[in-house]
C-alpha atoms as a PDB file:
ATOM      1  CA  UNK A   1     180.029 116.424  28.720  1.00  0.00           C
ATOM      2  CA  UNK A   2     178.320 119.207  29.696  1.00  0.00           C
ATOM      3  CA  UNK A   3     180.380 122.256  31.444  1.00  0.00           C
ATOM      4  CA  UNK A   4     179.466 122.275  35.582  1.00  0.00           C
ATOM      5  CA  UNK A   5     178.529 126.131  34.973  1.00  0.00           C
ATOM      6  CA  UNK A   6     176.395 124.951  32.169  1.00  0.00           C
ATOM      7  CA  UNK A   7     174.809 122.227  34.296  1.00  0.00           C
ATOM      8  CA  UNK A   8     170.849 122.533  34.992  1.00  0.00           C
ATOM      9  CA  UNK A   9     168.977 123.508  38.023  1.00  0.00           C
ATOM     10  CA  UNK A  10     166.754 119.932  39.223  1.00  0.00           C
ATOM     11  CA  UNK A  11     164.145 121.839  40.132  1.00  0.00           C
ATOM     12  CA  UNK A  12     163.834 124.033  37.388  1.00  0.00           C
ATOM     13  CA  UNK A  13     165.490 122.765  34.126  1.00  0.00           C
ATOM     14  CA  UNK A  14     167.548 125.874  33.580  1.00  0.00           C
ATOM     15  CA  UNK A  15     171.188 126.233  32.990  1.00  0.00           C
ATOM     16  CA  UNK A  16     172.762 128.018  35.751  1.00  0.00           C
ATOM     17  CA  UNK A  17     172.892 131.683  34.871  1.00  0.00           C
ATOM     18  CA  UNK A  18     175.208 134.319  35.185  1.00  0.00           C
ATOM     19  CA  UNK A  19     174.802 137.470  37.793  1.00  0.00           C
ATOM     20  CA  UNK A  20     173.369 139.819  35.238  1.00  0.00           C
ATOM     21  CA  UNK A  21     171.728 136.734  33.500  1.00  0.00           C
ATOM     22  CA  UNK A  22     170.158 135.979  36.855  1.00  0.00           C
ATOM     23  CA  UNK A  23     168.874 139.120  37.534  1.00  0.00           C
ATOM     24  CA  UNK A  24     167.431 139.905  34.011  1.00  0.00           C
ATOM     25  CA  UNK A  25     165.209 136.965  34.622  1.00  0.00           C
ATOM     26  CA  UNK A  26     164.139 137.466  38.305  1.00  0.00           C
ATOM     27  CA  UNK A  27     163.058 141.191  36.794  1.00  0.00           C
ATOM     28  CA  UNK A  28     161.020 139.861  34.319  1.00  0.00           C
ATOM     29  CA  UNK A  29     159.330 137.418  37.193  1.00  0.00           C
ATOM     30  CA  UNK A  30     158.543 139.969  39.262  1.00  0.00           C
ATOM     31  CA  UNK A  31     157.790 142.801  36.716  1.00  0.00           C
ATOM     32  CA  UNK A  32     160.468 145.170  37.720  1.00  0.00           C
ATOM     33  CA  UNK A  33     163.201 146.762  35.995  1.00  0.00           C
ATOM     34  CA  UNK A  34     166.618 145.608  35.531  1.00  0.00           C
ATOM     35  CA  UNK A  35     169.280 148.923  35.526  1.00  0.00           C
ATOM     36  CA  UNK A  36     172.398 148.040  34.431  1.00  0.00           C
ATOM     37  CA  UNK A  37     175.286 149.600  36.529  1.00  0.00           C
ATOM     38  CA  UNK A  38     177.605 151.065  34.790  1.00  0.00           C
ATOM     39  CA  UNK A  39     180.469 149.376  36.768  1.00  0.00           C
ATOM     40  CA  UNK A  40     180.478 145.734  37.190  1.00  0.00           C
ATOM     41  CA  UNK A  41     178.518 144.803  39.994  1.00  0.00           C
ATOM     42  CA  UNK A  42     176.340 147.605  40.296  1.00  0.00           C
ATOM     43  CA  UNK A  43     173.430 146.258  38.232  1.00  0.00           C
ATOM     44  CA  UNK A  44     169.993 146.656  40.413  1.00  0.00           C
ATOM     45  CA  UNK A  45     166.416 145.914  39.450  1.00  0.00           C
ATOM     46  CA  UNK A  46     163.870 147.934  40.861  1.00  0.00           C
ATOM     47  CA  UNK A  47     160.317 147.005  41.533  1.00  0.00           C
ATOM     48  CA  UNK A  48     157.208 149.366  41.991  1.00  0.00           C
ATOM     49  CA  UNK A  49     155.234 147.896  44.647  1.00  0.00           C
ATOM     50  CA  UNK A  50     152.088 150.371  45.474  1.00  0.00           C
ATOM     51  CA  UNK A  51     153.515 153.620  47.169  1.00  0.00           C
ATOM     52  CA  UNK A  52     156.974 151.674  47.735  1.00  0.00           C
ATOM     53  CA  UNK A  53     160.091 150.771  46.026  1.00  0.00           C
ATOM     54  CA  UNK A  54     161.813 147.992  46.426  1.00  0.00           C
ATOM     55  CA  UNK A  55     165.279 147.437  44.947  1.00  0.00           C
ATOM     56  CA  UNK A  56     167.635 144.684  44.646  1.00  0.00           C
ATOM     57  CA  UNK A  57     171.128 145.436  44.784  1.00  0.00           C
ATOM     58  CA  UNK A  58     174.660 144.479  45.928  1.00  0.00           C
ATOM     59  CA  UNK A  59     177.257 145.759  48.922  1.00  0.00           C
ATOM     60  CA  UNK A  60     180.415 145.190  50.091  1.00  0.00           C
ATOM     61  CA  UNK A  61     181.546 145.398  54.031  1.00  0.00           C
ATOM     62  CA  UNK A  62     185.351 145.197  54.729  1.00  0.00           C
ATOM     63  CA  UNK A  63     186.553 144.297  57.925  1.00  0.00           C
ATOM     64  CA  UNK A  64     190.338 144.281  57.638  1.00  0.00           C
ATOM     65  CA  UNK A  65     191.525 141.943  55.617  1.00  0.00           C
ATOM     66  CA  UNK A  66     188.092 140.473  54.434  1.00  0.00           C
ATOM     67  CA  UNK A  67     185.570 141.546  52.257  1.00  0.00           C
ATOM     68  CA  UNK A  68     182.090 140.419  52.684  1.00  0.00           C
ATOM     69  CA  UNK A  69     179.389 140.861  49.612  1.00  0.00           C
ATOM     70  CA  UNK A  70     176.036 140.935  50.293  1.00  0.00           C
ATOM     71  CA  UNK A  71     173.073 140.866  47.855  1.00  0.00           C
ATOM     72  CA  UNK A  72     170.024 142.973  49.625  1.00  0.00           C
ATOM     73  CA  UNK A  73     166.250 143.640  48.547  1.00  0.00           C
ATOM     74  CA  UNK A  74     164.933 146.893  50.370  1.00  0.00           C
ATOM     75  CA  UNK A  75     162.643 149.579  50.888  1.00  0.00           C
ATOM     76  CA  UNK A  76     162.180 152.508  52.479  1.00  0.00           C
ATOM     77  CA  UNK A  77     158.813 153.487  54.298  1.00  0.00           C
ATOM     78  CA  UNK A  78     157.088 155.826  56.522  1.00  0.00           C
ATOM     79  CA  UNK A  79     156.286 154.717  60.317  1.00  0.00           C
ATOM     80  CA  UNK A  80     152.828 154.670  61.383  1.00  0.00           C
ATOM     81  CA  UNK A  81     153.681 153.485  64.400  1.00  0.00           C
ATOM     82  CA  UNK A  82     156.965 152.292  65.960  1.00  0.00           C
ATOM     83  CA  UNK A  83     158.142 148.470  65.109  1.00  0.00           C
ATOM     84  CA  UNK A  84     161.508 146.926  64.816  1.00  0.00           C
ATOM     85  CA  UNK A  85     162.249 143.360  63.652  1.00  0.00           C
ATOM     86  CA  UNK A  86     164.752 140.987  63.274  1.00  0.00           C
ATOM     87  CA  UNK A  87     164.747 137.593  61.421  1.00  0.00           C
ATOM     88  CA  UNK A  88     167.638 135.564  61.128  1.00  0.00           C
ATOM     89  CA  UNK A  89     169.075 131.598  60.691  1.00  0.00           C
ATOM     90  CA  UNK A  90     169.213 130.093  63.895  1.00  0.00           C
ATOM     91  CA  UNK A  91     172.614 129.018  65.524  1.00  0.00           C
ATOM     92  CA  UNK A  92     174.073 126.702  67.826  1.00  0.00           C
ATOM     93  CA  UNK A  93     174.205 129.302  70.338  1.00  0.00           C
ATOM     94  CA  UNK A  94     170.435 130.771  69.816  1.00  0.00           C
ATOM     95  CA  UNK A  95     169.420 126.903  70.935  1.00  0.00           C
ATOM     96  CA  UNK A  96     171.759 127.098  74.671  1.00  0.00           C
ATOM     97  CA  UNK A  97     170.201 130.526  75.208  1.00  0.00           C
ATOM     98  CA  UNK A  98     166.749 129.494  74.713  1.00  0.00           C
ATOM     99  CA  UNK A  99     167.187 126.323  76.841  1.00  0.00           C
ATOM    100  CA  UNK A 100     168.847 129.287  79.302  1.00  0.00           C
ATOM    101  CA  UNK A 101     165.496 131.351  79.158  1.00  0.00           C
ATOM    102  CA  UNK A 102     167.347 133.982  77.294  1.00  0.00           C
ATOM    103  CA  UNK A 103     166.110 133.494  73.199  1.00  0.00           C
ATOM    104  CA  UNK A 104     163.977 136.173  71.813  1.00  0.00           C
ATOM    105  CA  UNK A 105     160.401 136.225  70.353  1.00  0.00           C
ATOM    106  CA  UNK A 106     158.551 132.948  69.723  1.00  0.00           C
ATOM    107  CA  UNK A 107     156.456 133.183  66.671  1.00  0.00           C
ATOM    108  CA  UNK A 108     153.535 130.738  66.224  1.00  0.00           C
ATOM    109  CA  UNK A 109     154.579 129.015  63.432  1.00  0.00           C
ATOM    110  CA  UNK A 110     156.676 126.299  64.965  1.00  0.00           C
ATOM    111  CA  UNK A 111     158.863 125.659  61.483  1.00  0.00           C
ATOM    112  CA  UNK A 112     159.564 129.469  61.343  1.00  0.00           C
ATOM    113  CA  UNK A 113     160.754 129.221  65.589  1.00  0.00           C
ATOM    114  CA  UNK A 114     162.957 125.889  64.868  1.00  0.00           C
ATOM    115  CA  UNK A 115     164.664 127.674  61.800  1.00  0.00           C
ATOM    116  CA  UNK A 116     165.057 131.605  62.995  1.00  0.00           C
ATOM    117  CA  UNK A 117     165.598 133.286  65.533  1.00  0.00           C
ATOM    118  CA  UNK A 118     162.995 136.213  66.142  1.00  0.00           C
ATOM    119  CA  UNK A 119     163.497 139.956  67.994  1.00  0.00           C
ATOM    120  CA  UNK A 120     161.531 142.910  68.001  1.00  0.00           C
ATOM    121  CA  UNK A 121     159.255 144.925  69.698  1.00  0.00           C
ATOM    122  CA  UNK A 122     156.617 145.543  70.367  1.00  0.00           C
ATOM    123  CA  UNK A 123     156.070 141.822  71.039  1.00  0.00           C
ATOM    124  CA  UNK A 124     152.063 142.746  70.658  1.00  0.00           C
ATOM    125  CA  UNK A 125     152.426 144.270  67.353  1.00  0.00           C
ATOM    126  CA  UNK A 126     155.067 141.430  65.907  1.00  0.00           C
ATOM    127  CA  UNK A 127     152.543 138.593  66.158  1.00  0.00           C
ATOM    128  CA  UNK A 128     150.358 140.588  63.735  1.00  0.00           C
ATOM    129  CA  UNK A 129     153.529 141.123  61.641  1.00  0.00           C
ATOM    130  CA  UNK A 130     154.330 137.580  61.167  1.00  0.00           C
ATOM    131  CA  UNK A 131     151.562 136.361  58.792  1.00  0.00           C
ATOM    132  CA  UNK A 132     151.249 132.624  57.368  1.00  0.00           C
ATOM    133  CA  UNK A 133     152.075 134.329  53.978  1.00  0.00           C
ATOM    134  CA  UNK A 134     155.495 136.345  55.303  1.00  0.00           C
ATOM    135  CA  UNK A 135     156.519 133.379  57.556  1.00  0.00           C
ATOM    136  CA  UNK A 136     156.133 131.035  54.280  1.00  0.00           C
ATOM    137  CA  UNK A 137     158.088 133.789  52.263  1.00  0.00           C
ATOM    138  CA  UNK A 138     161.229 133.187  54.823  1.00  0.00           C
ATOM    139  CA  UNK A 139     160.878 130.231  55.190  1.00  0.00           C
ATOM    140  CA  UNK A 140     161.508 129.379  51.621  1.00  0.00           C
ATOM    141  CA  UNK A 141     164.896 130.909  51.641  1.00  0.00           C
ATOM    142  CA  UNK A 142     167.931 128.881  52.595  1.00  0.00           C
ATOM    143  CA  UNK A 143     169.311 131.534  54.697  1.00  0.00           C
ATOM    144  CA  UNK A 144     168.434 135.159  54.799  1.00  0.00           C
ATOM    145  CA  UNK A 145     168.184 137.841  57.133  1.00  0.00           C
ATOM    146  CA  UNK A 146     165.086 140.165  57.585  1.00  0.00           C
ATOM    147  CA  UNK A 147     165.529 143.536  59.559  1.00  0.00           C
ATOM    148  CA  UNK A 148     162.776 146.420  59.862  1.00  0.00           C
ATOM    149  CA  UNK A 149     164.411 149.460  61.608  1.00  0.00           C
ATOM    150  CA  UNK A 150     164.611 153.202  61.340  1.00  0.00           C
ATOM    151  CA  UNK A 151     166.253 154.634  58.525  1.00  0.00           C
ATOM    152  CA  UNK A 152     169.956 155.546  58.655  1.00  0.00           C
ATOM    153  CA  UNK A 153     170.438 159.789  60.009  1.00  0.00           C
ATOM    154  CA  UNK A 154     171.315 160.631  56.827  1.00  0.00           C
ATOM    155  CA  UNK A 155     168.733 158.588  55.267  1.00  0.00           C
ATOM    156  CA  UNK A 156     166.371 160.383  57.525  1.00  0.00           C
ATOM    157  CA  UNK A 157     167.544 164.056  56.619  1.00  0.00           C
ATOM    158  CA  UNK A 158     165.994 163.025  53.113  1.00  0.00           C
ATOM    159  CA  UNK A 159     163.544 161.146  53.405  1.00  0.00           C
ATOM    160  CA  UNK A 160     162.133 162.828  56.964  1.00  0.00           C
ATOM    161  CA  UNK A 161     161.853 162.036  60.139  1.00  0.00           C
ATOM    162  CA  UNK A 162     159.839 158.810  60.240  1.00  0.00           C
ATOM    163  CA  UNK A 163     161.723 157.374  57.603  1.00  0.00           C
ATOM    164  CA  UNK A 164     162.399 152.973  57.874  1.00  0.00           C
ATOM    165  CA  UNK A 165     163.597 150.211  56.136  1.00  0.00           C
ATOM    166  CA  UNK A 166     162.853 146.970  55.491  1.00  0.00           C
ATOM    167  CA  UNK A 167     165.289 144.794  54.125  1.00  0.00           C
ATOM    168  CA  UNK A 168     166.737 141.138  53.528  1.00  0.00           C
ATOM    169  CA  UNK A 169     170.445 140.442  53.360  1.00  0.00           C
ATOM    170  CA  UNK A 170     171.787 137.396  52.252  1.00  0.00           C
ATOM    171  CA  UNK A 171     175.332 136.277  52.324  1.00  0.00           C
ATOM    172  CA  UNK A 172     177.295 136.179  48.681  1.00  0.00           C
ATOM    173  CA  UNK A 173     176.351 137.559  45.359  1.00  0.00           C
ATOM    174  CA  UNK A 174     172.844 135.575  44.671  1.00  0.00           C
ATOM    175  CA  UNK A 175     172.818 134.589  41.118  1.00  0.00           C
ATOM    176  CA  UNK A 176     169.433 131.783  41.548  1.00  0.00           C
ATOM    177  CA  UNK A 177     166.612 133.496  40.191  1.00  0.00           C
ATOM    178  CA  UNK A 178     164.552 131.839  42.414  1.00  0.00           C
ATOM    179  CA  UNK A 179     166.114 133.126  45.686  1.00  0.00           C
ATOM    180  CA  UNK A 180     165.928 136.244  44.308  1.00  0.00           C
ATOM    181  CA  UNK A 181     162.091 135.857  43.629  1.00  0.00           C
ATOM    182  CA  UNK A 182     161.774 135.414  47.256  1.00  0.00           C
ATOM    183  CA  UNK A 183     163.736 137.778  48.562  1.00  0.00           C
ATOM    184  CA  UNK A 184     161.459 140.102  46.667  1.00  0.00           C
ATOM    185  CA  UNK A 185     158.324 138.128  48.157  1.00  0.00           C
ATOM    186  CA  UNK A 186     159.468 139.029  51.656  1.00  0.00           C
ATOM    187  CA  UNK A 187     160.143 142.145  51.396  1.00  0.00           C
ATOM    188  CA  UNK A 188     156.532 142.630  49.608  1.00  0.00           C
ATOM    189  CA  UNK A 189     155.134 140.313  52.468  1.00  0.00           C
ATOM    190  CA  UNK A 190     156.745 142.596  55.029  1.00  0.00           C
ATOM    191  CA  UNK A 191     155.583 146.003  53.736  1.00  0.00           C
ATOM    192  CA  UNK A 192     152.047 144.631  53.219  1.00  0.00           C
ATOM    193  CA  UNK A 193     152.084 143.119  57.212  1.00  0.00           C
ATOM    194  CA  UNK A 194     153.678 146.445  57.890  1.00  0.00           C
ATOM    195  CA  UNK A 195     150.580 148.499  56.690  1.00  0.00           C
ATOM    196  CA  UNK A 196     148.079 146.108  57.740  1.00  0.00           C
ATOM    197  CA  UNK A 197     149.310 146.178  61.396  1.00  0.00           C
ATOM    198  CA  UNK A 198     149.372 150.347  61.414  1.00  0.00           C
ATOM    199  CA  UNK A 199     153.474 150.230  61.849  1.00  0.00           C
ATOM    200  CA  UNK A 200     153.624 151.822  58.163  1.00  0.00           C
ATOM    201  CA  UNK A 201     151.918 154.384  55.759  1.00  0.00           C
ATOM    202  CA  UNK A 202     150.912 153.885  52.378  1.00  0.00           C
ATOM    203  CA  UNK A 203     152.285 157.190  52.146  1.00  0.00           C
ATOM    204  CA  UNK A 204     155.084 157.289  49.228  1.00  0.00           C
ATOM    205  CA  UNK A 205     158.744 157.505  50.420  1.00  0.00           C
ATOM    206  CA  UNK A 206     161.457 159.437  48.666  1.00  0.00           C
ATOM    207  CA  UNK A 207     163.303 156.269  46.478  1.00  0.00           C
ATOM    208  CA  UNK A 208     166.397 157.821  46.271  1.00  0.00           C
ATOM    209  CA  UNK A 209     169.438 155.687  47.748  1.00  0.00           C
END
């Protein structure tokens, strides 16, 4: 009998892989770079995406007595114009507060509104942000959250003073090179809807993190 960790993926016909495994792959699918970390858990891969950089990587957030890993894809940008956005798997409570008046932005893709919950602003510029292609992108992923914000202040003392992010978090250490795939996909999505809309330069951004 085959070992459960050894079992295949339906959709795919590969064994399931290992974290560095995993990541070796979704580099070579993409066409970034895998770095190895020289701790455990600190492998990234890094992918060149016109003047950005977009790299995959873990983090840990304790609260107390719990410890909560996430894996991330992100990049830093510079503004062309002011935007924030947040994407995120809708709740129990997200479907009251809409029935209250009180949800956020409705995007025109109906599957992406039943599944996430949408905030931002400015409302004007977020309906040109949310493309067919980036609203596909999400809504491929189980569960994922997008943000586009401004850059941490320290961040910012770097990288100057119009320095963002855009990033997707999801919950656990990902290890299914597919997910991973479309993590990177939204983030590229993202940066690409980003520029298109004027909320973003094409003006290279300090990669150091």
């Amino acid at each position: 009998m085959t070992p459960f960790w050894k079992k295949k993926d339906g959709h795919q016909g590969l064994a399931k892989l290992g974290r560095r495994e995993a990541w070796q792959e979704v580099a070579r699918r993409v066409g970034g770079t895998f770095v190895q970390g020289r701790r455990k858990g600190h492998d990234q891969v890094i992918l060149e995406h016109g003047p950005w950089t977009i790299r995959l990587d873990t983090y840990t957030v304790h609260t107390g007595q719990v410890s909560i890993t996430f894996t991330r894809a992100r990049a830093f940008f510079l503004a062309g114009a002011e935007l924030t956005l947040m994407v995120r798997k809708r709740g129990f409570l997200d479907t009251m507060l809409d029935n209250l008046g009180f949800g956020g932005f409705a995007p025109a893709d109906r599957e992406l509104a039943r599944r996430f919950v949408v905030k931002g602003k400015p409302e004007s510029r977020l309906r040109g942000l949310l493309t067919p292609g980036l609203a596909a992108a999400i809504l491929a992923h189980r569960s994922l959250k997008l943000e586009v914000k401004k850059a941490s202040r320290r961040r910012r003392k770097t990288m100057g003073p119009h320095a963002c992010t855009a990033a997707v978090y999801a919950t656990g250490v990902t290890c299914d090179p597919a997910q991973l795939e479309g993590m990177f996909t939204v983030v590229r999505e993202t940066l690409e809807a980003l520029e298109r809309t004027g909320a973003a330069d094409r003006e290279a951004v300090a990669s150091r993190v």
